[in-house]
C-alpha atoms as a PDB file:
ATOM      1  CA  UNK A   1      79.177-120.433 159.501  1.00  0.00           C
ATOM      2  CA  UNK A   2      79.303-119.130 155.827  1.00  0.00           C
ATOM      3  CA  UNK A   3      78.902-122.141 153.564  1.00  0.00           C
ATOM      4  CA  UNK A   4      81.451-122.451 150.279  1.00  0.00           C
ATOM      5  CA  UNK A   5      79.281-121.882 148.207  1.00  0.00           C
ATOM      6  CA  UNK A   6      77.981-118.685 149.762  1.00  0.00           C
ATOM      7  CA  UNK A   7      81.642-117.487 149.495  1.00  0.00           C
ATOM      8  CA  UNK A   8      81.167-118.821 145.665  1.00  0.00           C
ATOM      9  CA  UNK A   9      78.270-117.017 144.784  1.00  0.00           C
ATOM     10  CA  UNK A  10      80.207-113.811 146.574  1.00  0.00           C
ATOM     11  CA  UNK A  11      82.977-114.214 144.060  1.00  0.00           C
ATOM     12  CA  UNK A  12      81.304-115.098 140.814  1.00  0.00           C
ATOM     13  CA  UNK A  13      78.877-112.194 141.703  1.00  0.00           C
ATOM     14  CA  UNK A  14      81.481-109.653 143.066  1.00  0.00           C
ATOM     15  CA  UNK A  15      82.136-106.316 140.844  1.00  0.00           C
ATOM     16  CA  UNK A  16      85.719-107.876 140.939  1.00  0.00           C
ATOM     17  CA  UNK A  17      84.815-111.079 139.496  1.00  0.00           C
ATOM     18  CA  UNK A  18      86.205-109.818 135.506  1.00  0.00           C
ATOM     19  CA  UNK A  19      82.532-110.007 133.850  1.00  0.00           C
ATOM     20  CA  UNK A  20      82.287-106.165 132.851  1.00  0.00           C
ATOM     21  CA  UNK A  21      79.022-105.328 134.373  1.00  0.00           C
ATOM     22  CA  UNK A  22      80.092-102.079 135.469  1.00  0.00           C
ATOM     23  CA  UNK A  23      80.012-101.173 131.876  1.00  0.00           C
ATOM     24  CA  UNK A  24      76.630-101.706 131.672  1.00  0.00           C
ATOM     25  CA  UNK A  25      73.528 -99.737 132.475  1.00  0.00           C
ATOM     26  CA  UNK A  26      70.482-101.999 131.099  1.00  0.00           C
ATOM     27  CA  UNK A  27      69.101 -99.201 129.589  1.00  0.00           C
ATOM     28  CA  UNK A  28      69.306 -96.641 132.279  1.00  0.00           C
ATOM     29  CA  UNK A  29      71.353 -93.978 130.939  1.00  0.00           C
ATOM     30  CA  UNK A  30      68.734 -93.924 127.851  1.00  0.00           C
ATOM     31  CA  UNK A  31      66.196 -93.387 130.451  1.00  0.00           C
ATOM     32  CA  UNK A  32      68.215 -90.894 131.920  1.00  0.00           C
ATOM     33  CA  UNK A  33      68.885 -88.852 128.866  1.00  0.00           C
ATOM     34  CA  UNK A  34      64.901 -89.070 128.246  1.00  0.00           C
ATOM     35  CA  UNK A  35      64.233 -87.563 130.998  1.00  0.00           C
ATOM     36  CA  UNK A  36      62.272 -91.178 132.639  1.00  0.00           C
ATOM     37  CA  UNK A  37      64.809 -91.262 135.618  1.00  0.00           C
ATOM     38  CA  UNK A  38      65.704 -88.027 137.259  1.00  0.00           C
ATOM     39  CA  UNK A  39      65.725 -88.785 140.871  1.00  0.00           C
ATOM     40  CA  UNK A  40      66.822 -91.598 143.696  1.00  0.00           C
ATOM     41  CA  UNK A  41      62.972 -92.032 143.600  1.00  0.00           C
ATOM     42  CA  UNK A  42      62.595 -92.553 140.655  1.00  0.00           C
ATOM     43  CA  UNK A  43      65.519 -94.837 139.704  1.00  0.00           C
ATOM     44  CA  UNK A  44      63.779 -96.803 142.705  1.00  0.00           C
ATOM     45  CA  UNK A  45      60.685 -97.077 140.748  1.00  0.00           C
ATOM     46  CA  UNK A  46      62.399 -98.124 137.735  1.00  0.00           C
ATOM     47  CA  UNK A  47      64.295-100.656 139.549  1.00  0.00           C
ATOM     48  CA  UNK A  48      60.905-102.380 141.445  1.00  0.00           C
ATOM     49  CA  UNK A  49      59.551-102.614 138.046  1.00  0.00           C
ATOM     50  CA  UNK A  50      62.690-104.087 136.849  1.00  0.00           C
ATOM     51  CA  UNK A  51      62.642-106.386 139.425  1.00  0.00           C
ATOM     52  CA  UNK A  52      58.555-107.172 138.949  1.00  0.00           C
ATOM     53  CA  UNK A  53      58.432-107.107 135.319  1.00  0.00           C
ATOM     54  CA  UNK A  54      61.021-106.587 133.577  1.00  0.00           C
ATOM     55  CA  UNK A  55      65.049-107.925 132.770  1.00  0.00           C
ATOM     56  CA  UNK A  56      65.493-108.169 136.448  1.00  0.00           C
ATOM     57  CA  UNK A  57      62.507-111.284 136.509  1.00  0.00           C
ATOM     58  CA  UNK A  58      63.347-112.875 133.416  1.00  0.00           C
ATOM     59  CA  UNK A  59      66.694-113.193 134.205  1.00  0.00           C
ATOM     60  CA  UNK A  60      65.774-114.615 137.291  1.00  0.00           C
ATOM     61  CA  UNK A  61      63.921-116.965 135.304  1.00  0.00           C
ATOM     62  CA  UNK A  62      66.274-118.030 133.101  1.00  0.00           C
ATOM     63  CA  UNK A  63      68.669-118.841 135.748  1.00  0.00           C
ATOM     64  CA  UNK A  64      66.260-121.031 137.767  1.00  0.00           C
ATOM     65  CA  UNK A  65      65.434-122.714 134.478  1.00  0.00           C
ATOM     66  CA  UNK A  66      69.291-123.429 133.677  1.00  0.00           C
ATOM     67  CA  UNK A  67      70.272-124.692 137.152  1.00  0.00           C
ATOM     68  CA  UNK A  68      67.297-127.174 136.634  1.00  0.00           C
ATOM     69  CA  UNK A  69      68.261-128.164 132.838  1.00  0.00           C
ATOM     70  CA  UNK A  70      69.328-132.251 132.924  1.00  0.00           C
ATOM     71  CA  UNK A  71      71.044-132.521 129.566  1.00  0.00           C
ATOM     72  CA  UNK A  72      73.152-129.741 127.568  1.00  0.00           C
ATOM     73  CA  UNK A  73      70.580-129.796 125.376  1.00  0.00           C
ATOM     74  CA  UNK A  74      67.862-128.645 127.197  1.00  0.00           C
ATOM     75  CA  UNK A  75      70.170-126.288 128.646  1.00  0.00           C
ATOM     76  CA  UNK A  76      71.283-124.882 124.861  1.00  0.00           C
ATOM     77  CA  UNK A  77      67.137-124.600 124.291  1.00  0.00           C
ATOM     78  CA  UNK A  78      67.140-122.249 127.741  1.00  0.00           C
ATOM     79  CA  UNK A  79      70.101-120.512 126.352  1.00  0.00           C
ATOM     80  CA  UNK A  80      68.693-119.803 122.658  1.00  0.00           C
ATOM     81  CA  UNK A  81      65.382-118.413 124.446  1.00  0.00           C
ATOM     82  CA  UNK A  82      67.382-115.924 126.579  1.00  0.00           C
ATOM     83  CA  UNK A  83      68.953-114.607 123.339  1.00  0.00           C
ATOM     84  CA  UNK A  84      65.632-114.357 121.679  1.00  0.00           C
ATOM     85  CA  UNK A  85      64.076-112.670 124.235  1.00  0.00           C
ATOM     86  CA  UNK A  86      66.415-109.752 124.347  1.00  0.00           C
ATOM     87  CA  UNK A  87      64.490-106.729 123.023  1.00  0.00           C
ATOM     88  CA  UNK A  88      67.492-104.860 121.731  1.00  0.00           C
ATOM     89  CA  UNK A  89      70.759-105.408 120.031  1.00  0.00           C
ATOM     90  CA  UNK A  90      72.468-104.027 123.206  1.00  0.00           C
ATOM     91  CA  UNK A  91      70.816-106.322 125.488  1.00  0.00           C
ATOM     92  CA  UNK A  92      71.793-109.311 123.677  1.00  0.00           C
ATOM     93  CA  UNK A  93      75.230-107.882 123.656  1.00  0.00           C
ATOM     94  CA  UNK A  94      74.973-107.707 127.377  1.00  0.00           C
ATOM     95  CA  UNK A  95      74.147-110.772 128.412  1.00  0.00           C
ATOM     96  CA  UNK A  96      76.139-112.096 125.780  1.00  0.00           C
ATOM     97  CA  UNK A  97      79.290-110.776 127.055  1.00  0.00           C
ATOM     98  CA  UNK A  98      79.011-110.984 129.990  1.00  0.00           C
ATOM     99  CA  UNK A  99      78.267-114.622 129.868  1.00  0.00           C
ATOM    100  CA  UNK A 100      81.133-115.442 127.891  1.00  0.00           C
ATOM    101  CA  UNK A 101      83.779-113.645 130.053  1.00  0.00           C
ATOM    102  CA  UNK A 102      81.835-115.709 133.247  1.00  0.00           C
ATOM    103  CA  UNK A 103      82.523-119.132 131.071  1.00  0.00           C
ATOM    104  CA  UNK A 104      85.609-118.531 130.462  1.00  0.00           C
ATOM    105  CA  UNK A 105      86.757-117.433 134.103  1.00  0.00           C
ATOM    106  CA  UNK A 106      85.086-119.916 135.288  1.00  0.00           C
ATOM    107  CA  UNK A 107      86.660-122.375 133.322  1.00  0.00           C
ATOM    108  CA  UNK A 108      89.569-120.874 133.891  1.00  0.00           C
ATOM    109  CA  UNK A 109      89.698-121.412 137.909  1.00  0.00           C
ATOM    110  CA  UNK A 110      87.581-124.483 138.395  1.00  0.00           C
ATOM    111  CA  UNK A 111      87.407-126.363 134.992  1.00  0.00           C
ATOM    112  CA  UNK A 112      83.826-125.748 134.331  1.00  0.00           C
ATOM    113  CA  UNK A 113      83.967-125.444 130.462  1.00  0.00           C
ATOM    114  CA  UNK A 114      80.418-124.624 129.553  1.00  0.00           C
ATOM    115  CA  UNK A 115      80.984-122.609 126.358  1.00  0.00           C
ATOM    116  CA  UNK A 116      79.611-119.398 126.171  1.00  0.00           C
ATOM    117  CA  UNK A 117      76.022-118.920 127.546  1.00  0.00           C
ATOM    118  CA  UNK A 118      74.125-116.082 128.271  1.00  0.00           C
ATOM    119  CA  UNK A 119      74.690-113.986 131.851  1.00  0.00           C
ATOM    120  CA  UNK A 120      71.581-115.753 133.900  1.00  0.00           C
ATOM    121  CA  UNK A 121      72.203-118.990 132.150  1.00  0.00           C
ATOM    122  CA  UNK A 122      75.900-119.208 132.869  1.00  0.00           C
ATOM    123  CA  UNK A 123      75.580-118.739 136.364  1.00  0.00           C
ATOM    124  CA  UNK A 124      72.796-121.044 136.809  1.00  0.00           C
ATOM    125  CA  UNK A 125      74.482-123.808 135.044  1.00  0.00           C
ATOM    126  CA  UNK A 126      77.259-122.925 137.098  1.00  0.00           C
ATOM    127  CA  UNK A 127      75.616-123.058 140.727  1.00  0.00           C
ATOM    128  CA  UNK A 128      74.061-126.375 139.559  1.00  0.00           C
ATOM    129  CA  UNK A 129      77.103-128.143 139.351  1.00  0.00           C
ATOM    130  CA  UNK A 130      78.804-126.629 142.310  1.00  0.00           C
ATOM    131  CA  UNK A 131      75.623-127.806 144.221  1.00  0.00           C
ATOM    132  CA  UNK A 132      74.819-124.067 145.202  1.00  0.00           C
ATOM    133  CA  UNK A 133      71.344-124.031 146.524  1.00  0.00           C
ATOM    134  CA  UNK A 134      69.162-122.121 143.686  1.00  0.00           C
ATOM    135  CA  UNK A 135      67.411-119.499 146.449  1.00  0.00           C
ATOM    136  CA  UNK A 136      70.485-118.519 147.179  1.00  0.00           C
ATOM    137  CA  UNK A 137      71.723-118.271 143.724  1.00  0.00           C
ATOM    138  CA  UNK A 138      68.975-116.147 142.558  1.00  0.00           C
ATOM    139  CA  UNK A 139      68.510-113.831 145.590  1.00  0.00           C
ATOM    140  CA  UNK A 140      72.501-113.431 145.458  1.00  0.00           C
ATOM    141  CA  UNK A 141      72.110-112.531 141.457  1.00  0.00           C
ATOM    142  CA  UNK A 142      69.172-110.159 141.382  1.00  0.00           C
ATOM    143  CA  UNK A 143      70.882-108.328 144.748  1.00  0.00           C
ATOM    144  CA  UNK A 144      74.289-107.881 142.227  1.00  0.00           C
ATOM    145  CA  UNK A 145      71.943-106.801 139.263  1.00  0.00           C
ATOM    146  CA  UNK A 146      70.338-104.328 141.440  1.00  0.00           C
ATOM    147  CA  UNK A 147      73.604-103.158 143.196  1.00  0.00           C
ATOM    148  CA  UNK A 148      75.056-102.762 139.727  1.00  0.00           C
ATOM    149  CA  UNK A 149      72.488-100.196 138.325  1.00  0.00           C
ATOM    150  CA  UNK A 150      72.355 -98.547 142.273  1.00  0.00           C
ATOM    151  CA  UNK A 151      75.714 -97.962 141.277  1.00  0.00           C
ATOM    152  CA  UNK A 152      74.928 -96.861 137.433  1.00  0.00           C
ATOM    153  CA  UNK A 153      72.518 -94.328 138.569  1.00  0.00           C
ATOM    154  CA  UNK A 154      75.025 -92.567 141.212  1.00  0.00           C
ATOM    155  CA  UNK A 155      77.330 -92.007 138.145  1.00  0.00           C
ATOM    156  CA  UNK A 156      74.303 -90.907 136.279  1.00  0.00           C
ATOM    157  CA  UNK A 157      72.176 -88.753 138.614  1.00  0.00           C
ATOM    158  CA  UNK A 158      72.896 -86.870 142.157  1.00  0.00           C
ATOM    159  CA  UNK A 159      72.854 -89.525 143.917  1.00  0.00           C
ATOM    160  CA  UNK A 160      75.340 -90.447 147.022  1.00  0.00           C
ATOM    161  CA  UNK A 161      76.261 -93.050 148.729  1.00  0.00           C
ATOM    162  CA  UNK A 162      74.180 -93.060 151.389  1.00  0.00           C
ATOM    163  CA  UNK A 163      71.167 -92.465 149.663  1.00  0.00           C
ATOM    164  CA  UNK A 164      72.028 -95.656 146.850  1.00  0.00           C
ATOM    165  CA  UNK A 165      72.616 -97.348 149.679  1.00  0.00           C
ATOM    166  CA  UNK A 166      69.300 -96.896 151.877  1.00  0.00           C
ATOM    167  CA  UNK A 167      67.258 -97.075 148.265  1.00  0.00           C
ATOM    168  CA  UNK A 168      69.648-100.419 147.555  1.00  0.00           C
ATOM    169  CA  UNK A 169      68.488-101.750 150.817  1.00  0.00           C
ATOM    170  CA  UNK A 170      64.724-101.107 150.538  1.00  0.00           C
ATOM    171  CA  UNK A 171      64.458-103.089 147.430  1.00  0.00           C
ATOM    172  CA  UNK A 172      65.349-106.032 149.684  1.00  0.00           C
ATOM    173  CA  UNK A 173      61.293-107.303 149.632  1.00  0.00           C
ATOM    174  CA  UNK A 174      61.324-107.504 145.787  1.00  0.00           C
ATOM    175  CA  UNK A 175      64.442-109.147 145.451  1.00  0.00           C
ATOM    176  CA  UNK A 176      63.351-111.286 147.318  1.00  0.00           C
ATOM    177  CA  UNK A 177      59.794-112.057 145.846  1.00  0.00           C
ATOM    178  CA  UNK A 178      60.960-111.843 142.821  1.00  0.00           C
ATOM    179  CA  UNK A 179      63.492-114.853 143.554  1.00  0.00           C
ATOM    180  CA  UNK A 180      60.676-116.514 145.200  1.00  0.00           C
ATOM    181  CA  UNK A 181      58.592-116.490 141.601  1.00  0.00           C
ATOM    182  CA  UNK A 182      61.547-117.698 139.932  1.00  0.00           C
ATOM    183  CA  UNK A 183      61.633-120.394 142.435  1.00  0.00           C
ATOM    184  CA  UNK A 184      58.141-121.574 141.847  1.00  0.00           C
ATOM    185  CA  UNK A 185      57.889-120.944 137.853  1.00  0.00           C
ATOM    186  CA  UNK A 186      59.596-122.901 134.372  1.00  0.00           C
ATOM    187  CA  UNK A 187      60.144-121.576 130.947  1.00  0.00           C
ATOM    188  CA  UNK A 188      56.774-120.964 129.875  1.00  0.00           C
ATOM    189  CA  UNK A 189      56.287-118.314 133.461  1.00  0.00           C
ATOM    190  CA  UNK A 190      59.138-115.435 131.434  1.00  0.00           C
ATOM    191  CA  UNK A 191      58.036-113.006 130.556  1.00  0.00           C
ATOM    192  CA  UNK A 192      58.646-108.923 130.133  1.00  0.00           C
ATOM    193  CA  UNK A 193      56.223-106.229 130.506  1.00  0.00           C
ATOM    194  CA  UNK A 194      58.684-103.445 130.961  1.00  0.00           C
ATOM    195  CA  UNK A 195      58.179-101.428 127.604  1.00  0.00           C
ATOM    196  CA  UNK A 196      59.779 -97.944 128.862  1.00  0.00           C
ATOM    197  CA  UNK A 197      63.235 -99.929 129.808  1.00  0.00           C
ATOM    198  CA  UNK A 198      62.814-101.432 126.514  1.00  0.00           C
ATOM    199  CA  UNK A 199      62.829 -98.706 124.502  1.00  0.00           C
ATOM    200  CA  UNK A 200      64.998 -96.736 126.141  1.00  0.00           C
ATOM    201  CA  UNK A 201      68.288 -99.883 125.594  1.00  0.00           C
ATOM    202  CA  UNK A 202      66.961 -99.387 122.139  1.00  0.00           C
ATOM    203  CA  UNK A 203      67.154 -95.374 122.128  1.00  0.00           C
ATOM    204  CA  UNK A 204      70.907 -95.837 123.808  1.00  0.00           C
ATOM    205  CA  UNK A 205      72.084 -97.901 120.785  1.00  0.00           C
ATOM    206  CA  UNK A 206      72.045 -94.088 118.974  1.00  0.00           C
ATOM    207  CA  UNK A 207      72.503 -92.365 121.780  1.00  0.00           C
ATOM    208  CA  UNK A 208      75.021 -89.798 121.111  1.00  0.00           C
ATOM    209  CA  UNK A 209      77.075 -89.306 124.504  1.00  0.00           C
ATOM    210  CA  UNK A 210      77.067 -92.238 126.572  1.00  0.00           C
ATOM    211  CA  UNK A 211      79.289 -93.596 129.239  1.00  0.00           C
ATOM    212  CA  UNK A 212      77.915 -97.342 129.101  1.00  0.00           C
ATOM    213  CA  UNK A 213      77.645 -99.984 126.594  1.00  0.00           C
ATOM    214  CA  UNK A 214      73.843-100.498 127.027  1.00  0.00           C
END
């Protein structure tokens, strides 16, 4: 039987759930238009390394770190350290967003009034008090961050549906590890060693023809 809050986590994390992440490409479309991702191979590589080292594992981290947070503030210190560790002004704008528009839907259905936290944080804080087991929570999250740029990159490259899909489904095994690190680490395991995607959200913020905010 599929639990409540597996149908929870399905909503909160589906592309109709009114977050705007299809309007976001984490810095993909600057690594497009630089020439860094130019193929479904490719954009897998990018994504494993997202997923390893990059916003895909700190995220991850940040959630874990929320859902475990005992008093607001604790849980304000987790969300001032996601904000500081974006490395662009998109980024922040990103997460920022996006977490906002997840408080306040949130709020709006269930009566969760958290404020407005940062993406990871939000739904953390969220799964915590809707007693959402956090494996679930962060395998569920990093397969809807991944789906989302699957999806970026077949409106940015030649990429169809099939092949997002089979390339979507291979990077099963790092989702998962990568929730299993998150899992096991605290605050003082984030970290980000993903310089290309860096500097490519930074490159975007000038980019000149764009289709996403980031």
């Amino acid at each position: 039987m599929t639990t409540d809050g597996t149908l929870l986590l399905m909503q909160w994390l589906s592309p109709a759930y009114p977050v705007g992440a299809f309007a976001y490409s984490h810095g993909l479309e600057g690594a497009v238009e630089a020439g860094m991702v130019t193929t479904g191979a490719t954009l897998s590589d990018w994504l494993a390394d997202l997923l390893s080292h990059g916003g895909a594992r700190s995220d991850a981290q940040l959630l874990a770190c929320a859902y475990r947070a005992e008093t607001q503030e604790e849980l304000a210190e987790i969300d001032s350290t996601a904000r500081a560790f974006c490395p662009s002004a998109e980024r922040l704008r990103e997460t920022d967003l996006q977490g906002a528009a997840f408080c306040q839907t949130t709020a709006g259905i269930w009566g969760d009034d958290a404020g407005a936290l940062t993406y990871p944080v939000a739904v953390g804080h969220a799964a915590r008090r809707h007693d959402i087991p956090l494996e679930l929570t962060l395998q569920m999250y990093l397969q809807a961050f991944t789906s989302n740029l699957i999806a970026a990159g077949q409106r940015l490259l030649s990429l169809g549906q099939l092949e997002a899909q089979q390339r979507l489904a291979a990077l099963a095994p790092e989702i998962c590890e990568t929730a299993r690190a998150a899992l096991a680490g605290d605050l003082d395991d984030l970290h980000g060693a993903t310089f290309a995607a860096d500097i490519a959200s930074m490159r975007h913020e000038t980019q000149y023809s764009r289709i996403f905010r980031s």
